[in-house]
Protein backbone atom coordinates (compact mmCIF):
# COMPACT_ATOMS: atom_id res chain seq x y z
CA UNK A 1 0.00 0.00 0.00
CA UNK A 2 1.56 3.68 -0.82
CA UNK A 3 1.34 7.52 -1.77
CA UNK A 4 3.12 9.94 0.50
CA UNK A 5 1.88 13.58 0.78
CA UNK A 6 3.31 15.35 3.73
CA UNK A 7 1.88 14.17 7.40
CA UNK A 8 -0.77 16.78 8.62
CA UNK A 9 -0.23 18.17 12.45
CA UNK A 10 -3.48 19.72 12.94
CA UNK A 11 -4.43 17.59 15.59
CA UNK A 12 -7.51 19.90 16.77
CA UNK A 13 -8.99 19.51 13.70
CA UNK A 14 -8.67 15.95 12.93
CA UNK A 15 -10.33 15.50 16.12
CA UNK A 16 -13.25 17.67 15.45
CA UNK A 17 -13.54 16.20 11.89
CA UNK A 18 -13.82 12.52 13.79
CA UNK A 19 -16.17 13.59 16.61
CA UNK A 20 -18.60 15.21 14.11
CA UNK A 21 -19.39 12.44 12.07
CA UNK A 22 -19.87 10.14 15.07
CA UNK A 23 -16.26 8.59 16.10
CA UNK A 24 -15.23 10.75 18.71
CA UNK A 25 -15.42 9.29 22.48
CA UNK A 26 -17.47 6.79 23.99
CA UNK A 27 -19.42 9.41 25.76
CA UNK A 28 -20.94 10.86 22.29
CA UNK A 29 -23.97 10.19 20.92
CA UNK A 30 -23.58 8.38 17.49
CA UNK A 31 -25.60 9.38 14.55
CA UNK A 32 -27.31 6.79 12.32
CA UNK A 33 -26.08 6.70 9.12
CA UNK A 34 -29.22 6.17 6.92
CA UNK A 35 -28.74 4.90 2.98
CA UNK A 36 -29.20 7.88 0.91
CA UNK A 37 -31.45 5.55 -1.38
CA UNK A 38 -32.77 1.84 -0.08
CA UNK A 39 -30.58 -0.81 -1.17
CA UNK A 40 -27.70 1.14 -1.59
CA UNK A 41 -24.57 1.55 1.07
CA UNK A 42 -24.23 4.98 1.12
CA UNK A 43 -25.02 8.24 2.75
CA UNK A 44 -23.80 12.08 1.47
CA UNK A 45 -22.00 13.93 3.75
CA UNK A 46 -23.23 17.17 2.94
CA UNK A 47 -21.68 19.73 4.95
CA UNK A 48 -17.65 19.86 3.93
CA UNK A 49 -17.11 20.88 7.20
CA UNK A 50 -17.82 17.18 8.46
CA UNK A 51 -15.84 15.43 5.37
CA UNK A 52 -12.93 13.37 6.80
CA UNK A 53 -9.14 14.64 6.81
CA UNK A 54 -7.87 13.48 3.29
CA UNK A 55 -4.37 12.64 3.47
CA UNK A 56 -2.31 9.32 1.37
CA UNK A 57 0.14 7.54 2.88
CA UNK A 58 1.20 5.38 0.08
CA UNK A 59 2.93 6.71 -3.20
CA UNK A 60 1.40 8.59 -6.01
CA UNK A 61 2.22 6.69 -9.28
CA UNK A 62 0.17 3.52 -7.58
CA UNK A 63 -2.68 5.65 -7.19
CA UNK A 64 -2.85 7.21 -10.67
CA UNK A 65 -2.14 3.23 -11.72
CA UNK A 66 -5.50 2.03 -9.96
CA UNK A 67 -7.11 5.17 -11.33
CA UNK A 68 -6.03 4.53 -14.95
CA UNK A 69 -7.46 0.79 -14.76
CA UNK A 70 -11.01 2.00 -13.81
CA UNK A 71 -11.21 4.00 -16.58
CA UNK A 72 -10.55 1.64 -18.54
CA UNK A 73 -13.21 -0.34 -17.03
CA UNK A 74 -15.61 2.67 -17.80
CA UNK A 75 -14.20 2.99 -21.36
CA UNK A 76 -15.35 -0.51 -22.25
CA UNK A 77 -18.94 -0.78 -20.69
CA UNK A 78 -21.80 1.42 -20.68
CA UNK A 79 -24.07 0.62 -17.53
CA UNK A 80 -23.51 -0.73 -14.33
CA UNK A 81 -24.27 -4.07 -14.28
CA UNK A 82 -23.67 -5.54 -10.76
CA UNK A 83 -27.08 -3.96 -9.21
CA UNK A 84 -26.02 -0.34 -7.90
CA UNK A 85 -28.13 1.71 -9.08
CA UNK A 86 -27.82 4.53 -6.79
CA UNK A 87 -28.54 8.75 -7.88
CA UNK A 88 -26.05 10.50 -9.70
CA UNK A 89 -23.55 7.73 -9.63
CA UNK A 90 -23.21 6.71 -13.42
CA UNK A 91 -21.37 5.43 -15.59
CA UNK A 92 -20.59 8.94 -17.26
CA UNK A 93 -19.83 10.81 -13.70
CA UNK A 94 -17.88 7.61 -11.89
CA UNK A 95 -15.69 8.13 -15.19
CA UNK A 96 -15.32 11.87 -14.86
CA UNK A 97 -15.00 11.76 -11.17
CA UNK A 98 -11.38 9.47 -11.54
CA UNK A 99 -10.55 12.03 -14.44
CA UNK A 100 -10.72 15.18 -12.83
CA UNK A 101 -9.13 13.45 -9.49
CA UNK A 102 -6.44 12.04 -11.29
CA UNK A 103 -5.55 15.78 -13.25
CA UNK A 104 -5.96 17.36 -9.84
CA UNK A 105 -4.50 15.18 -7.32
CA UNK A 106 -0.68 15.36 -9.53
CA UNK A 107 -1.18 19.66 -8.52
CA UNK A 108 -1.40 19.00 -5.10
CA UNK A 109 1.57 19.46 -3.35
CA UNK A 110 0.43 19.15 0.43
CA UNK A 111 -2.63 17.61 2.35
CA UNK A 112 -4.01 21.39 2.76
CA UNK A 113 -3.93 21.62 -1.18
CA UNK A 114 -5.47 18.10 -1.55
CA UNK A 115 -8.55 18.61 1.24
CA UNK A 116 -9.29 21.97 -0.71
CA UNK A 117 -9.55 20.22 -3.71
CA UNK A 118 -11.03 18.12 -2.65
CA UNK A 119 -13.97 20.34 -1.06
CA UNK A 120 -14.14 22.37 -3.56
CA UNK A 121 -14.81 19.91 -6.25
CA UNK A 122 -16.40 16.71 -5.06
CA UNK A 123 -19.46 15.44 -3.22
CA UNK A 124 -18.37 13.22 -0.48
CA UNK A 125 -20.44 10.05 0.56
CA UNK A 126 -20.04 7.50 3.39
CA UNK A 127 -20.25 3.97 3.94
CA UNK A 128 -23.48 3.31 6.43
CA UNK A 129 -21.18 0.24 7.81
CA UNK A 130 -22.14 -1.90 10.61
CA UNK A 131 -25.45 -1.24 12.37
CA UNK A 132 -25.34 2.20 10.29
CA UNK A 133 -22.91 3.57 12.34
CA UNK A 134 -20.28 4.01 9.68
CA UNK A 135 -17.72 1.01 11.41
CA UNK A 136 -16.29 -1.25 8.61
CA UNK A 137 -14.66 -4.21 8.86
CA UNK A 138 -11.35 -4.24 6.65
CA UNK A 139 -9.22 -7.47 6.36
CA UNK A 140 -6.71 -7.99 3.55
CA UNK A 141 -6.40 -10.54 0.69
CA UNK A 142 -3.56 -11.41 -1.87
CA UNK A 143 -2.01 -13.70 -4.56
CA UNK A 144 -0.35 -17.00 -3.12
CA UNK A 145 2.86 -18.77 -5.65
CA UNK A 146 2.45 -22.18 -4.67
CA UNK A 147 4.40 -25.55 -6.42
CA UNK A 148 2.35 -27.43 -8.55
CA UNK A 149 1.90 -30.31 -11.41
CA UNK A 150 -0.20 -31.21 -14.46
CA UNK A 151 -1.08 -34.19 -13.14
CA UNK A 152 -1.31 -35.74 -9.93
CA UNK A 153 1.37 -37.83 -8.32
CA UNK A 154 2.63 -38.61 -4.75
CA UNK A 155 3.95 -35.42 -3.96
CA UNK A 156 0.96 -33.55 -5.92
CA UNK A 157 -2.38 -34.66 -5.23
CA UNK A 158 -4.61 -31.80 -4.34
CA UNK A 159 -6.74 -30.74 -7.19
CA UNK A 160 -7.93 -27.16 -8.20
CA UNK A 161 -11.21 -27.34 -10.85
CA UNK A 162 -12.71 -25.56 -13.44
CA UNK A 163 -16.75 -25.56 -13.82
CA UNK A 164 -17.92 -28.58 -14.78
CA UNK A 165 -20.30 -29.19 -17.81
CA UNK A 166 -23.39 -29.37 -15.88
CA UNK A 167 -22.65 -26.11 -13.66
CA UNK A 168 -25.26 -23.67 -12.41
CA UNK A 169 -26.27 -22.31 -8.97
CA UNK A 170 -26.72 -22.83 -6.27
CA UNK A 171 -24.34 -26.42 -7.37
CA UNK A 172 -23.75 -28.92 -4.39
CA UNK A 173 -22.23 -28.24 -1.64
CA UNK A 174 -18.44 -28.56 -0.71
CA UNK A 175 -19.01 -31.47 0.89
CA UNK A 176 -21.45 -32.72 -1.47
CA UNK A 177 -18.40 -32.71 -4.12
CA UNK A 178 -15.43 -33.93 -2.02
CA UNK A 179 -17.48 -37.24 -0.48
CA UNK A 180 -18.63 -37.85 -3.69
CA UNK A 181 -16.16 -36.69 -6.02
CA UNK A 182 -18.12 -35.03 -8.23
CA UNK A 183 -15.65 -32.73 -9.98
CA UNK A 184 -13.70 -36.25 -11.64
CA UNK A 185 -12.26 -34.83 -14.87
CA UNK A 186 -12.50 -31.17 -14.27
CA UNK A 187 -9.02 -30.73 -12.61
CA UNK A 188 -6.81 -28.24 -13.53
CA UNK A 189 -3.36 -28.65 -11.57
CA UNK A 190 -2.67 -30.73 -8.41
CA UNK A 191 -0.90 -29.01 -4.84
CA UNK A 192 0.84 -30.19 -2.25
CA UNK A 193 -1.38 -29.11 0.44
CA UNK A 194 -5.10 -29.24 1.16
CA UNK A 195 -4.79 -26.17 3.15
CA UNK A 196 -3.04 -24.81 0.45
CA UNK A 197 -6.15 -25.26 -2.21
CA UNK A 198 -8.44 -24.09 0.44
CA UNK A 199 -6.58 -20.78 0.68
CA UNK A 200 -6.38 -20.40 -2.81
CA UNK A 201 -10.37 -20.61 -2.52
CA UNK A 202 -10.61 -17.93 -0.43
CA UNK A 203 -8.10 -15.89 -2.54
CA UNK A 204 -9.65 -16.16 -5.72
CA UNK A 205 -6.56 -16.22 -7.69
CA UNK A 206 -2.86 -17.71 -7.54
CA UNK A 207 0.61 -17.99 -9.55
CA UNK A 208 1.69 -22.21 -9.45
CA UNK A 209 4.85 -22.96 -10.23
CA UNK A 210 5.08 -25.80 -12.29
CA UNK A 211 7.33 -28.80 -12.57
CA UNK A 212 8.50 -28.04 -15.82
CA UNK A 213 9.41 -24.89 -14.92
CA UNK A 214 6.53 -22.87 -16.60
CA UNK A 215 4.09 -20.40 -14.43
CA UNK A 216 0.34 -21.29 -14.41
CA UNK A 217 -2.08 -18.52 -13.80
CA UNK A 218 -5.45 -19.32 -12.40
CA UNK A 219 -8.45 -16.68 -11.68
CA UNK A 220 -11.73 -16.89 -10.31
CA UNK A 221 -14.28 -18.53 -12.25
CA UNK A 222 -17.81 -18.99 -10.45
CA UNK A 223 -18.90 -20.07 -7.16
CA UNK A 224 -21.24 -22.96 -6.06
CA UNK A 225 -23.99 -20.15 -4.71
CA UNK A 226 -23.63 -21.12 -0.94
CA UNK A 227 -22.96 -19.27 2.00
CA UNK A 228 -19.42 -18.28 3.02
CA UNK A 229 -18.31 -19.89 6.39
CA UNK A 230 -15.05 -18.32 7.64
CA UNK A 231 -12.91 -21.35 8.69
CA UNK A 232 -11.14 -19.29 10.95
CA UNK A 233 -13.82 -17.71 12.82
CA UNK A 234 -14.99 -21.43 13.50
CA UNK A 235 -11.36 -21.40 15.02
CA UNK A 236 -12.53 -18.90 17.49
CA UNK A 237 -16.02 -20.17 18.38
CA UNK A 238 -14.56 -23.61 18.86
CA UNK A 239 -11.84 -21.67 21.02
CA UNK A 240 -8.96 -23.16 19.50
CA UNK A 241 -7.75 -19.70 18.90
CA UNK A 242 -8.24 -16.98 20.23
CA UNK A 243 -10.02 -13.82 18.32
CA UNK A 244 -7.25 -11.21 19.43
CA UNK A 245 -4.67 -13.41 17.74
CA UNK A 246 -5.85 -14.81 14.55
CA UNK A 247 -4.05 -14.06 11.21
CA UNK A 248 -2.95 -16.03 8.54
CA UNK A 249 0.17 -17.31 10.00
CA UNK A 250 -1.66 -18.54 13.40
CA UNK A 251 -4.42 -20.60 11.04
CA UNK A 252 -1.95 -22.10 8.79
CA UNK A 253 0.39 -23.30 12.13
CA UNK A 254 -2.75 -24.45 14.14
CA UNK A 255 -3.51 -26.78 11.11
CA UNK A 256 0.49 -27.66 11.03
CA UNK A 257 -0.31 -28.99 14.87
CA UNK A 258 -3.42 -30.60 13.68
CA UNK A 259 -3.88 -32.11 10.44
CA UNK A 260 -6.38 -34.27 11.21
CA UNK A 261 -9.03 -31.18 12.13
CA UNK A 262 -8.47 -29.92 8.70
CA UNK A 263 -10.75 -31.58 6.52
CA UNK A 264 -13.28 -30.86 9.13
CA UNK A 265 -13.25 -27.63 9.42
CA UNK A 266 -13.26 -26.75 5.73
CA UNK A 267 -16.26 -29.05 5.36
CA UNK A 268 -17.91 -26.42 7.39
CA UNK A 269 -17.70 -23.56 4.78
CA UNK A 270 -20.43 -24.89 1.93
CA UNK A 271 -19.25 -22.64 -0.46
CA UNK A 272 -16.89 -24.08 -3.87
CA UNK A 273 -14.92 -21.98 -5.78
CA UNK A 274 -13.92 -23.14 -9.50
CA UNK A 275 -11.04 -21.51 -11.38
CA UNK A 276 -10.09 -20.57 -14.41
CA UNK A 277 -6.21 -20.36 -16.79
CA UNK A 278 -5.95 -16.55 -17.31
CA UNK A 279 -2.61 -15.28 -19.14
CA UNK A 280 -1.80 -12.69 -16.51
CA UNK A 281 0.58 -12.73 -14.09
CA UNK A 282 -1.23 -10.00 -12.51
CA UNK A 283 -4.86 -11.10 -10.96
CA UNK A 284 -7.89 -9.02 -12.30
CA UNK A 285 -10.32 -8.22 -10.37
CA UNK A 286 -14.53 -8.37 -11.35
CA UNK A 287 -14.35 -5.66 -13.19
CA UNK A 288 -11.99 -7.07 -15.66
CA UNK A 289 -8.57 -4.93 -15.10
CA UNK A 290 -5.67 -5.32 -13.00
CA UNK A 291 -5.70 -4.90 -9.34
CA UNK A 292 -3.11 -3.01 -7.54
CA UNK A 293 -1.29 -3.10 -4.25
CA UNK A 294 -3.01 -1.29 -1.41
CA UNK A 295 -5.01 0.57 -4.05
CA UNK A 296 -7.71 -1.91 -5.33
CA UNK A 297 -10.64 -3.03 -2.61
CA UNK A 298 -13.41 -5.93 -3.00
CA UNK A 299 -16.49 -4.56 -1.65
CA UNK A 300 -20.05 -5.71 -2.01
CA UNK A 301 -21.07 -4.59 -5.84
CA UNK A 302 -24.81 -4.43 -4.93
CA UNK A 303 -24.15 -1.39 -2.25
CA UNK A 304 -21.35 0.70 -3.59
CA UNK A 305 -20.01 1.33 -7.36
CA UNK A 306 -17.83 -0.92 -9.44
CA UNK A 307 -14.78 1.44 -10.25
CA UNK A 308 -15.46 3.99 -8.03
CA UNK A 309 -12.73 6.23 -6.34
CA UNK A 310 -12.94 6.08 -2.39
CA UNK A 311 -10.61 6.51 0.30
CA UNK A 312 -10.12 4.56 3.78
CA UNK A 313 -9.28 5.53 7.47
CA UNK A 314 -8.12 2.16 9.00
CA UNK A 315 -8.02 2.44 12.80
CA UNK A 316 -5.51 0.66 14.92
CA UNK A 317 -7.85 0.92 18.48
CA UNK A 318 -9.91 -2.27 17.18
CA UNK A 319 -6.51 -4.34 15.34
CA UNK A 320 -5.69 -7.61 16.85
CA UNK A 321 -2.70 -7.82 19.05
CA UNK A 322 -0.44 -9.32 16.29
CA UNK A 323 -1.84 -7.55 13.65
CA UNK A 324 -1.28 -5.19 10.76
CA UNK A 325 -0.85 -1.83 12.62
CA UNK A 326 2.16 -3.23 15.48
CA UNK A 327 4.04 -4.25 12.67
CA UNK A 328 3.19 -0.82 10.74
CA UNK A 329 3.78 0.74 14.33
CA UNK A 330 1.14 3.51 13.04
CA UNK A 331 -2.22 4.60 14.70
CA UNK A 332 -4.07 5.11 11.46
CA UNK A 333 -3.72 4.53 8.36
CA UNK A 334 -5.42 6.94 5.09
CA UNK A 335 -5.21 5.84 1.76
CA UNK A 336 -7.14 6.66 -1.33
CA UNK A 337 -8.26 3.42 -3.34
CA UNK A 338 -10.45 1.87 -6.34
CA UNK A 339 -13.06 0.13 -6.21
CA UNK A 340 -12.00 -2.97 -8.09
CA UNK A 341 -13.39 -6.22 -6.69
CA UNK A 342 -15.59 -8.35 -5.00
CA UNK A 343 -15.70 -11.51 -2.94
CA UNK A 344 -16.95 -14.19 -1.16
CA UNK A 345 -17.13 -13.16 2.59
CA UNK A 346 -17.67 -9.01 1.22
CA UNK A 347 -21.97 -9.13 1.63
CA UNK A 348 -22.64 -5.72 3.41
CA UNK A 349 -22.04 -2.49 3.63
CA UNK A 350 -19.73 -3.37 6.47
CA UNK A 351 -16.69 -5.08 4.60
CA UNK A 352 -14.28 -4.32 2.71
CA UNK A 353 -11.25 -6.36 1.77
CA UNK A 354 -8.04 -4.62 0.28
CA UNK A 355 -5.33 -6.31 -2.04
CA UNK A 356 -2.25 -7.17 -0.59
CA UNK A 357 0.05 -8.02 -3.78
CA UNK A 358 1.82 -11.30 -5.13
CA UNK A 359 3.65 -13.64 -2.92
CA UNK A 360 4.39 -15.08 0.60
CA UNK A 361 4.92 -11.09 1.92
CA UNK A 362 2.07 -9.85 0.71
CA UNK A 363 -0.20 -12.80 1.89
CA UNK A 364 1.57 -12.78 5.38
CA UNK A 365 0.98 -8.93 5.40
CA UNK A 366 -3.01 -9.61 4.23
CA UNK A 367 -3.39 -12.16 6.15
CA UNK A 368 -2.33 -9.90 9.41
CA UNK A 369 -5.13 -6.96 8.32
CA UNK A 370 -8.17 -7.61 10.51
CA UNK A 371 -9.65 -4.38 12.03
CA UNK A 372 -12.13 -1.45 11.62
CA UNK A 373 -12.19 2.30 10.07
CA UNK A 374 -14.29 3.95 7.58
CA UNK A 375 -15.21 4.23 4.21
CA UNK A 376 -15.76 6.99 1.69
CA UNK A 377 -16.47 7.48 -2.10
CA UNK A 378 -15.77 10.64 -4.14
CA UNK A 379 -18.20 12.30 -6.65
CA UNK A 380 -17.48 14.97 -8.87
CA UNK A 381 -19.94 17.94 -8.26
């Protein structure tokens, strides 16, 4: 994740910006956030005096990067297809909104410059979040490299699939297709690791290295229909680990301990992903263009627009003990992103995942995300 503008040090402010839109101390009143239209995740902030402090913490050419991708995205269609249908936002002004920020953004040479512009220029909306109180869960995801083969052997027996022939929704359940081996024929490469195909399932995309020395690249390509069921939260309720420290690293070493609880727990979780052989190294995301680094975000498509410039506040006060902000050793974190993605677990206004990158780092660094902020989209006036 990174554009750096210079750090603000108007503290007064920034708290007077938090405690007016309902994140100031426990002893405030919160407002409801209501939807500005039903079905839709988002409410207008309409006084500018209220909009959040705009700052970015990660680097500039990233930004205009993600930027330049959703254009393209708006370039090749011409209506939103994904079931936000909200006032104002269309296809024509989500296009000129990332234009005019992108011209704009490259003049600004501090955070005062950028929040002027900002106020000046663009209609600022907010996420309603969790109980409408504007609180969004943010975790992280990424791109695993794992070893793989063409066929399956001793060392590589753990199949990823394609859709079958017969494939609609809702198709059986994840159980329903391991016990009976339903997806016979329809492999696509084999892994080392069961755990390792599962996370690849909940990634939606990953680089295998193959025997031969060539690079397969595999993307999402449907989902069985089911409900999501967070292995790791099962984790918790079972209280084999505790909430405060799960991450990525803690899952994959409790299933290192116990192997033999594995195929248990990710029976629980109903819902099958298949995959596809895309020729690009980099994943795309549902919109059909490249995602970037701490600048792309999977939301829920239905409540907020595909391609649509927003910007985060990530707050440390709710992080997990071993999590994201201790190693970033940083109280918050602002960053401006696109909206690029979707995904399996990302069903209400009250999630958000961001991408992480390619790798073991990034997915060690994703995997570590797990806490709360707020999110905002941009309009152009």
């Amino acid at each position: 994740m990174k554009l750096s503008m210079k750090c603000f040090t108007n503290n007064v402010l920034v708290v007077f910006v938090l405690m007016a839109v309902g994140f100031g101390c426990a002893t405030q009143k919160k407002t409801l956030l209501i939807p500005e239209e039903p079905g839709t995740g988002l409410v207008e902030i309409k006084d500018p005096k209220q909009f959040p402090y705009f700052r970015d913490d990660y680097d500039r050419s990233s930004l205009l990067k993600s930027i330049e991708c959703s254009i393209t995205y708006f370039n090749k269609v011409k209506s939103n297809k994904y079931g936000f249908h909200m006032r104002d936002f269309s296809r024509e002004k989500l296009k000129e909104t990332l234009e005019f920020f992108r011209n704009g953004v490259s003049q600004c040479s501090d955070d005062a410059e950028l929040n002027a512009f900002i106020a000046e220029n663009f209609r600022v909306f907010q996420a309603v979040g969790k109980n409408f109180y504007g609180e969004v869960h943010f975790t992280g995801y990424g791109t695993p490299i794992y070893d793989g083969s063409l066929t399956a052997n001793s060392e590589f027996k753990y199949p990823l699939y394609k859709k079958p022939a017969n494939f609609r929704k809702p198709y059986f359940t994840r159980r329903e297709i391991e016990e009976g081996d339903l997806l016979r024929g329809n492999e696509i490469v084999y892994l080392r690791s069961k755990l390792d195909v599962y996370l690849i399932h909940v990634q939606g995309s990953a680089q295998i290295n193959l025997e031969s020395g060539q690079k397969l690249y595999l993307g999402y390509g449907a989902d069985s229909g089911h409900e999501y069921t967070s292995i790791g939260q099962q984790l918790i309720l079972d209280g084999k680990i505790p909430e405060e420290d799960l991450t990525l690293s803690t899952l994959i070493s409790y299933f290192d301990t116990h192997p033999d609880e594995l195929d248990t727990y990710i029976k629980r979780n109903d819902r099958f992903i298949f995959f596809e052989v895309v020729n690009h190294a980099v994943p795309h995301g549902c919109i059909g263009v490249p995602v970037t680094a701490m600048r792309s975000i999977a939301t829920d498509k239905k409540l907020f627009p595909a391609g649509g410039l927003a910007f985060i506040i990530l707050e440390s006060k709710r992080a997990r003990k071993t999590g994201w902000f201790r190693k970033e050793k940083v109280d918050e974190k602002f960053f401006f992103v696109s909206d690029q993605d979707s995904g399996s677990a990302i069903q209400t206004p009250a999630r958000a995942d961001i991408y992480f990158g390619i790798g073991d780092s990034a997915m060690m660094e994703a995997g570590s995300l797990n806490t709360y902020g707020r999110l905002y989209y941009l309009l152009k006036r």
